[in-house]
N, C-alpha and C. Protein backbone atom coordinates (compact mmCIF):
# COMPACT_ATOMS: atom_id res chain seq x y z
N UNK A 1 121.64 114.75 -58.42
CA UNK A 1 120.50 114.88 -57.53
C UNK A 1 119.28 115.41 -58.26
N UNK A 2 119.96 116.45 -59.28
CA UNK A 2 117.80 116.96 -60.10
C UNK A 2 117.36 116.34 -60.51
N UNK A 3 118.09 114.73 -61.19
CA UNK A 3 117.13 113.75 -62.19
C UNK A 3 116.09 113.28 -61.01
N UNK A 4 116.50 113.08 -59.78
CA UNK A 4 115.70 112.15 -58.96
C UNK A 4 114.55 113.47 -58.49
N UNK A 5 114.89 114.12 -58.26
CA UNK A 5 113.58 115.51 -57.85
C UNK A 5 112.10 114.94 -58.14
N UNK A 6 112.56 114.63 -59.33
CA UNK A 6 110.76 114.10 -59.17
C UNK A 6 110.13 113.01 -58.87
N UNK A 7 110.78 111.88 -58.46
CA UNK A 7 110.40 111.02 -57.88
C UNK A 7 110.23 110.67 -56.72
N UNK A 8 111.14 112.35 -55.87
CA UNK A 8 110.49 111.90 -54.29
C UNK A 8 109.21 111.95 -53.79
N UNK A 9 108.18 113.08 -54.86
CA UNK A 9 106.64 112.94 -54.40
C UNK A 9 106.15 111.68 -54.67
N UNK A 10 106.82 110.80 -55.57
CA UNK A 10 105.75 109.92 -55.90
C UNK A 10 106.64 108.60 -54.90
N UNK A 11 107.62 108.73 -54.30
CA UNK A 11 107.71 107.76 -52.90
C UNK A 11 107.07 108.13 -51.70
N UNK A 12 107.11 109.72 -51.47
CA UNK A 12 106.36 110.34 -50.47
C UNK A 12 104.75 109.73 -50.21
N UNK A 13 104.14 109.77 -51.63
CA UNK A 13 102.57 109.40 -52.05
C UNK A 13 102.86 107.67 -51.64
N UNK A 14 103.99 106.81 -51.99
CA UNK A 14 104.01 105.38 -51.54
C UNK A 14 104.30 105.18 -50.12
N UNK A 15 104.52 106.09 -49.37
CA UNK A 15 105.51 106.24 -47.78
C UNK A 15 104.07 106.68 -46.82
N UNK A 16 103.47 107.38 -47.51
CA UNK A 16 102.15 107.67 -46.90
C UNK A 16 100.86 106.11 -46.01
N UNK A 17 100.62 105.78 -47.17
CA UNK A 17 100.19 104.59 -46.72
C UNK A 17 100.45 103.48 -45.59
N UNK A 18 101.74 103.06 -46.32
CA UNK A 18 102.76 102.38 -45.45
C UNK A 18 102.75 102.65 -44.10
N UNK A 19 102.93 104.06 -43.73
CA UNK A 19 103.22 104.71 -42.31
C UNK A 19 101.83 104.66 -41.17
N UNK A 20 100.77 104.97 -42.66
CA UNK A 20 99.52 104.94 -41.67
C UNK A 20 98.81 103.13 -41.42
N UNK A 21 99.65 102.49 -42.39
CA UNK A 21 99.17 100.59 -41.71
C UNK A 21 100.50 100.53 -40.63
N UNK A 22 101.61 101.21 -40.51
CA UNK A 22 102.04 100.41 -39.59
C UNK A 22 101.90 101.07 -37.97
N UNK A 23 100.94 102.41 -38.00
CA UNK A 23 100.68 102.77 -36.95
C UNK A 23 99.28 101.99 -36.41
N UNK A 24 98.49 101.80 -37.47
CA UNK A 24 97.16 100.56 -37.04
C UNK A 24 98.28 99.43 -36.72
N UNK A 25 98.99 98.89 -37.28
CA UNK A 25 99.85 98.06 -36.88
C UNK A 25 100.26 97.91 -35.46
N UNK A 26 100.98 99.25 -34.95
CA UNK A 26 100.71 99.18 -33.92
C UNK A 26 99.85 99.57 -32.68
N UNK A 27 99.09 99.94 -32.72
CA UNK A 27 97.91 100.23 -32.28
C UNK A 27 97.20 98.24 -31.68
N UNK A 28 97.48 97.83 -32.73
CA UNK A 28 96.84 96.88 -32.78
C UNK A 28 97.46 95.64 -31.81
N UNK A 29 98.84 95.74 -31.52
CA UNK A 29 99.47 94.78 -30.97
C UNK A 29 99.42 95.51 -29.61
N UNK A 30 99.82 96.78 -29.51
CA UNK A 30 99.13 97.65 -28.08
C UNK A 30 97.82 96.70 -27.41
N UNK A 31 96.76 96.77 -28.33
CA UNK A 31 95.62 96.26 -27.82
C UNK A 31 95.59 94.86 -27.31
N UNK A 32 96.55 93.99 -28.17
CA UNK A 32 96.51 92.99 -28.42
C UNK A 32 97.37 92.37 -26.79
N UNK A 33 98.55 92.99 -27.06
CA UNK A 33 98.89 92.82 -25.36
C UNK A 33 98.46 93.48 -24.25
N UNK A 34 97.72 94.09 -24.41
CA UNK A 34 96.62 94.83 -22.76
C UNK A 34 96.08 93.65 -22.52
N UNK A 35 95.10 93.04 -23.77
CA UNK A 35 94.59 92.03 -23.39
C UNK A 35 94.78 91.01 -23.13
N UNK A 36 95.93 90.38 -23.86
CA UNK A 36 96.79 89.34 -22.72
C UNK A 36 97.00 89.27 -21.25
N UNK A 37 97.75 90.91 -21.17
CA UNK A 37 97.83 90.89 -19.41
C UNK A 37 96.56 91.10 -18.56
N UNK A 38 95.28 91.46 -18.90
CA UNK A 38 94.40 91.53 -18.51
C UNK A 38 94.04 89.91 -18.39
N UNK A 39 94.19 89.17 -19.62
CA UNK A 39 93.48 88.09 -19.40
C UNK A 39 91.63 88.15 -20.37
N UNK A 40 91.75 88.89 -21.09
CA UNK A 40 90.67 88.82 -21.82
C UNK A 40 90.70 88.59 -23.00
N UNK A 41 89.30 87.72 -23.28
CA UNK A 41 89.04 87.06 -24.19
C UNK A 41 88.63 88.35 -25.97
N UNK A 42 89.33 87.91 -26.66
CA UNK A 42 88.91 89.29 -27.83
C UNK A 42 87.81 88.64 -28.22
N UNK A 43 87.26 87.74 -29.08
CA UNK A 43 86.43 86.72 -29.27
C UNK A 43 85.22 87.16 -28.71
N UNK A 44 85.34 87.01 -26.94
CA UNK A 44 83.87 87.21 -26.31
C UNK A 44 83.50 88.47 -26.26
N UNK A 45 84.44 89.33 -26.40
CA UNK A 45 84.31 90.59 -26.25
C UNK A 45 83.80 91.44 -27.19
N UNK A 46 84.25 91.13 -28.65
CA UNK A 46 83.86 91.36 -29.79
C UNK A 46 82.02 90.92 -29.86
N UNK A 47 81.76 89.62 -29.36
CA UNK A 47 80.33 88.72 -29.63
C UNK A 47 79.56 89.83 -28.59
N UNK A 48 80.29 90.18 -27.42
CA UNK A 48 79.46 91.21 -26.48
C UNK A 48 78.83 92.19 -27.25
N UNK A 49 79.94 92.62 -28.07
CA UNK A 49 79.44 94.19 -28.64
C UNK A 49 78.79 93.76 -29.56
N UNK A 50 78.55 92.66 -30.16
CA UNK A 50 77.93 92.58 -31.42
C UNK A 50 76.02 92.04 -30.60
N UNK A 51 76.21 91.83 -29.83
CA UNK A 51 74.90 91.77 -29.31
C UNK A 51 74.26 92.91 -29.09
N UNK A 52 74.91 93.55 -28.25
CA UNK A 52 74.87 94.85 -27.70
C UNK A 52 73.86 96.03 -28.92
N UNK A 53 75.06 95.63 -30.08
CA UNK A 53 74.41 96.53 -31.07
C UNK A 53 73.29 96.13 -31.72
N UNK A 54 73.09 94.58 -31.85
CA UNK A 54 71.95 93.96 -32.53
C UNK A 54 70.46 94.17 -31.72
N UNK A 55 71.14 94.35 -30.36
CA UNK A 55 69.78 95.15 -29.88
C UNK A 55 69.33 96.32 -29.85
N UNK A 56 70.54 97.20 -30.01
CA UNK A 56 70.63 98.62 -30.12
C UNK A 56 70.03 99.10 -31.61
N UNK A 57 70.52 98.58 -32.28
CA UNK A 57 69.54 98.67 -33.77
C UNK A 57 69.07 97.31 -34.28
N UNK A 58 68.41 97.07 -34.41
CA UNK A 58 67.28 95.85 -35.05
C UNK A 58 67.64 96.58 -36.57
N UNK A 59 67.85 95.27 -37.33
CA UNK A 59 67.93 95.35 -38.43
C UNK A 59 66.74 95.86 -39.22
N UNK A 60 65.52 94.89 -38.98
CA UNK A 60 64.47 95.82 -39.56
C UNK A 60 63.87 97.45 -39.44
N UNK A 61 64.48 97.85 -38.54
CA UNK A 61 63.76 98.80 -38.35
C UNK A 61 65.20 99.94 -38.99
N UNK A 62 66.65 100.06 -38.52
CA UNK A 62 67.74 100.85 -38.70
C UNK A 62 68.21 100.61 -40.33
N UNK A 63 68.12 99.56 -40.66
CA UNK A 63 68.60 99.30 -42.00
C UNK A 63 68.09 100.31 -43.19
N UNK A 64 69.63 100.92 -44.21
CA UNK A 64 69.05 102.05 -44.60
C UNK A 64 68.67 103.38 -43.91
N UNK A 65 69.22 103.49 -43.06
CA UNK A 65 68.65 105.04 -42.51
C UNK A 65 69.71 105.47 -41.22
N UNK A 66 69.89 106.95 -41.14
CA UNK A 66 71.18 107.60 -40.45
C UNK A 66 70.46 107.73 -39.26
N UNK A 67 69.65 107.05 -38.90
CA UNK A 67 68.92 108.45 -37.44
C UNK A 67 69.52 107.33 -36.05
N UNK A 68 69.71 108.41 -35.41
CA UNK A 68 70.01 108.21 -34.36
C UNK A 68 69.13 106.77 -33.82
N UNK A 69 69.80 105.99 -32.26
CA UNK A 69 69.35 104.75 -32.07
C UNK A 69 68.20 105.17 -31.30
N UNK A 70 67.88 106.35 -30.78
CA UNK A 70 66.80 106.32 -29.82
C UNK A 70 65.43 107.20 -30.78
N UNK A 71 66.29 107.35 -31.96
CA UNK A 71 64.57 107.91 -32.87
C UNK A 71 64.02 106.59 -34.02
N UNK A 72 64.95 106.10 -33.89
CA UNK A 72 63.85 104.61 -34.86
C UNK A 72 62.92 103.79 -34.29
C-alpha cells in the first residue's frame, strides 16, 4: 500500500475535473428534460436572450468596459 501513497493526489487532482463535467453534465440533461415536458423551444429561447442583451448593451457603446447596463 506505501508505494501507491503518492499517486492518490495525483488521481484525486484527475477525479476533480471529471466530477465537476459530470455534474454540468447533469445539470444539463435536468434542463434539457424540463424543457421537453414544458414543450419549449431551446433555440428560440436562447435567440430571445440574445436579443434581449443586444439591446441591453449595444456593442458600440459596452464593448471594452465593466460598467453597469444603465451607466453607458
Amino acid at each position: 500500500m506505501k508505494k501507491y501513497r503518492s499517486f492518490y493526489p495525483f488521481l484525486a487532482r484527475r477525479l476533480r475535473p471529471l466530477r465537476w463535467e459530470m455534474n454540468c453534465a447533469c445539470y444539463l440533461l435536468d434542463s434539457q428534460n424540463l424543457l421537453d415536458k414544458l414543450e419549449l423551444d431551446v433555440d428560440e429561447i436562447v435567440n430571445m436572450k440574445m436579443t434581449q442583451n443586444e439591446a441591453k448593451y449595444p456593442v458600440d457603446k459596452a464593448k471594452g468596459r465593466s460598467d453597469k447596463y444603465d451607466k453607458l
